[in-house]
C-alpha atoms as a PDB file:
ATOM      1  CA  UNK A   1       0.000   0.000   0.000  1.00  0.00           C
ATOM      2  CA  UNK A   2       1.285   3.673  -0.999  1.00  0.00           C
ATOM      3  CA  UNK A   3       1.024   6.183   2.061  1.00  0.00           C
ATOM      4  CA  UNK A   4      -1.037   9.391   1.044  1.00  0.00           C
ATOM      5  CA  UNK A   5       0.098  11.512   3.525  1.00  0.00           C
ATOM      6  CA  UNK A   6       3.999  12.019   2.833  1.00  0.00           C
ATOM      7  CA  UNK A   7       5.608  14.157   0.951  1.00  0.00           C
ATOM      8  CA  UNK A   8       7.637  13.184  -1.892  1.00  0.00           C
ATOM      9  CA  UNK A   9      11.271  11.841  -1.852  1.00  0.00           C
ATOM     10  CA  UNK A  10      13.437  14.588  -3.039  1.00  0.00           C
ATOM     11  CA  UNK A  11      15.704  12.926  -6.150  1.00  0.00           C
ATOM     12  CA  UNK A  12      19.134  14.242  -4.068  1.00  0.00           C
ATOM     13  CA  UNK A  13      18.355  12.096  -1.079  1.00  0.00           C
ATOM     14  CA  UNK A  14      17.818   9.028  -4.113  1.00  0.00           C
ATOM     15  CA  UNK A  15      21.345   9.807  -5.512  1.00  0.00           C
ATOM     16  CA  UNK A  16      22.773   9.777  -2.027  1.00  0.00           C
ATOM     17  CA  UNK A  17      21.108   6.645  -0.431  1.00  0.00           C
ATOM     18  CA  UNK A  18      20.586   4.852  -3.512  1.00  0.00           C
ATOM     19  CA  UNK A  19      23.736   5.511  -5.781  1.00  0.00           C
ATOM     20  CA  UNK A  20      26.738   7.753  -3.980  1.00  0.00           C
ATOM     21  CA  UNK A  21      26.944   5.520  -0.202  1.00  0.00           C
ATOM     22  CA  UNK A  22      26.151   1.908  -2.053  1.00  0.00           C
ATOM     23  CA  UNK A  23      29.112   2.787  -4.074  1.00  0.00           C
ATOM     24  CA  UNK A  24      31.283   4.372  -1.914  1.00  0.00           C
ATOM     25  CA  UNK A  25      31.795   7.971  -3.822  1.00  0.00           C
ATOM     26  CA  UNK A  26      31.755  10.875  -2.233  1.00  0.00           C
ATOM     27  CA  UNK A  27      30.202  14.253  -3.851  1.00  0.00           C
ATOM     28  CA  UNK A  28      33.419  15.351  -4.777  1.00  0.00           C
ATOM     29  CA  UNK A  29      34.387  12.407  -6.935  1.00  0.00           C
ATOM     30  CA  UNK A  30      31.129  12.395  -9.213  1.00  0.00           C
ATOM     31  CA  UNK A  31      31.500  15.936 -10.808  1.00  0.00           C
ATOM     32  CA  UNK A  32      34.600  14.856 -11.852  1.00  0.00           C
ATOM     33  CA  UNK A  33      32.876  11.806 -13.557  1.00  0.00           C
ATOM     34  CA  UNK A  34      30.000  13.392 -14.924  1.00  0.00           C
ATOM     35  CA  UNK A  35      31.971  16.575 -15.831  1.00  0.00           C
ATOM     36  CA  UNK A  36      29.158  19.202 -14.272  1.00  0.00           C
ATOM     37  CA  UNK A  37      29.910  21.260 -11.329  1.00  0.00           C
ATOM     38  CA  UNK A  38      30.630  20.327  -8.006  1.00  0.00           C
ATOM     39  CA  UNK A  39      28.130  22.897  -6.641  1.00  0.00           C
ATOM     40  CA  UNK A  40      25.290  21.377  -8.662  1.00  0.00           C
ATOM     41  CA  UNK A  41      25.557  17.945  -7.018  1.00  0.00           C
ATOM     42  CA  UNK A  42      26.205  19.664  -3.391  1.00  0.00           C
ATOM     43  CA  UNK A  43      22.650  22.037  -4.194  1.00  0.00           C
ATOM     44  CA  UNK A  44      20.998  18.624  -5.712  1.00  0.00           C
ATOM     45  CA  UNK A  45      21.941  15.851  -2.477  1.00  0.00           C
ATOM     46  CA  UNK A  46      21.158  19.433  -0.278  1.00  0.00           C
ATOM     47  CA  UNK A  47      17.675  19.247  -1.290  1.00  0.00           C
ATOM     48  CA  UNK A  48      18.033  23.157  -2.650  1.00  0.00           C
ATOM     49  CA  UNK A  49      18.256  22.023  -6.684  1.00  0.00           C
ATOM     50  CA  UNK A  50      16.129  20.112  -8.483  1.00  0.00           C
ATOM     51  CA  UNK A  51      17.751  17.650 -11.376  1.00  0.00           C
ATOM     52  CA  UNK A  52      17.580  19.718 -14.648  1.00  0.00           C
ATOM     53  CA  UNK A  53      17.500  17.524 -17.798  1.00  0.00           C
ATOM     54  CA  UNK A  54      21.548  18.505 -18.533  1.00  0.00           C
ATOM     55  CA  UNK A  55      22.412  16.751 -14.730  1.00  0.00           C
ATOM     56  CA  UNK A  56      20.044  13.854 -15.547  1.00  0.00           C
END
């Protein structure tokens, strides 16, 4: 059963929980990776960004 009465998973806390700990990276490593600035995956896992269709 879905609750109703939560609010919605913000898709930073995803990357961290799901994607960044499981695989032991920190937020400093995946910029590098993805080549996008580090501030834009601090302001996504932050919860003050939302993912844009260029950090997708």
């Amino acid at each position: 059963m879905i609750p109703r009465n939560r609010p919605p998973t913000h898709p930073g806390e995803i990357l961290l929980h799901e994607f960044l700990e499981p695989m032991n990276l920190k937020q400093v490593a995946l910029p590098d990776k993805l080549h996008i600035p580090m501030q834009r995956i601090n302001t996504l896992v932050n919860g003050k960004r939302g993912v844009t269709a260029e950090s997708a």
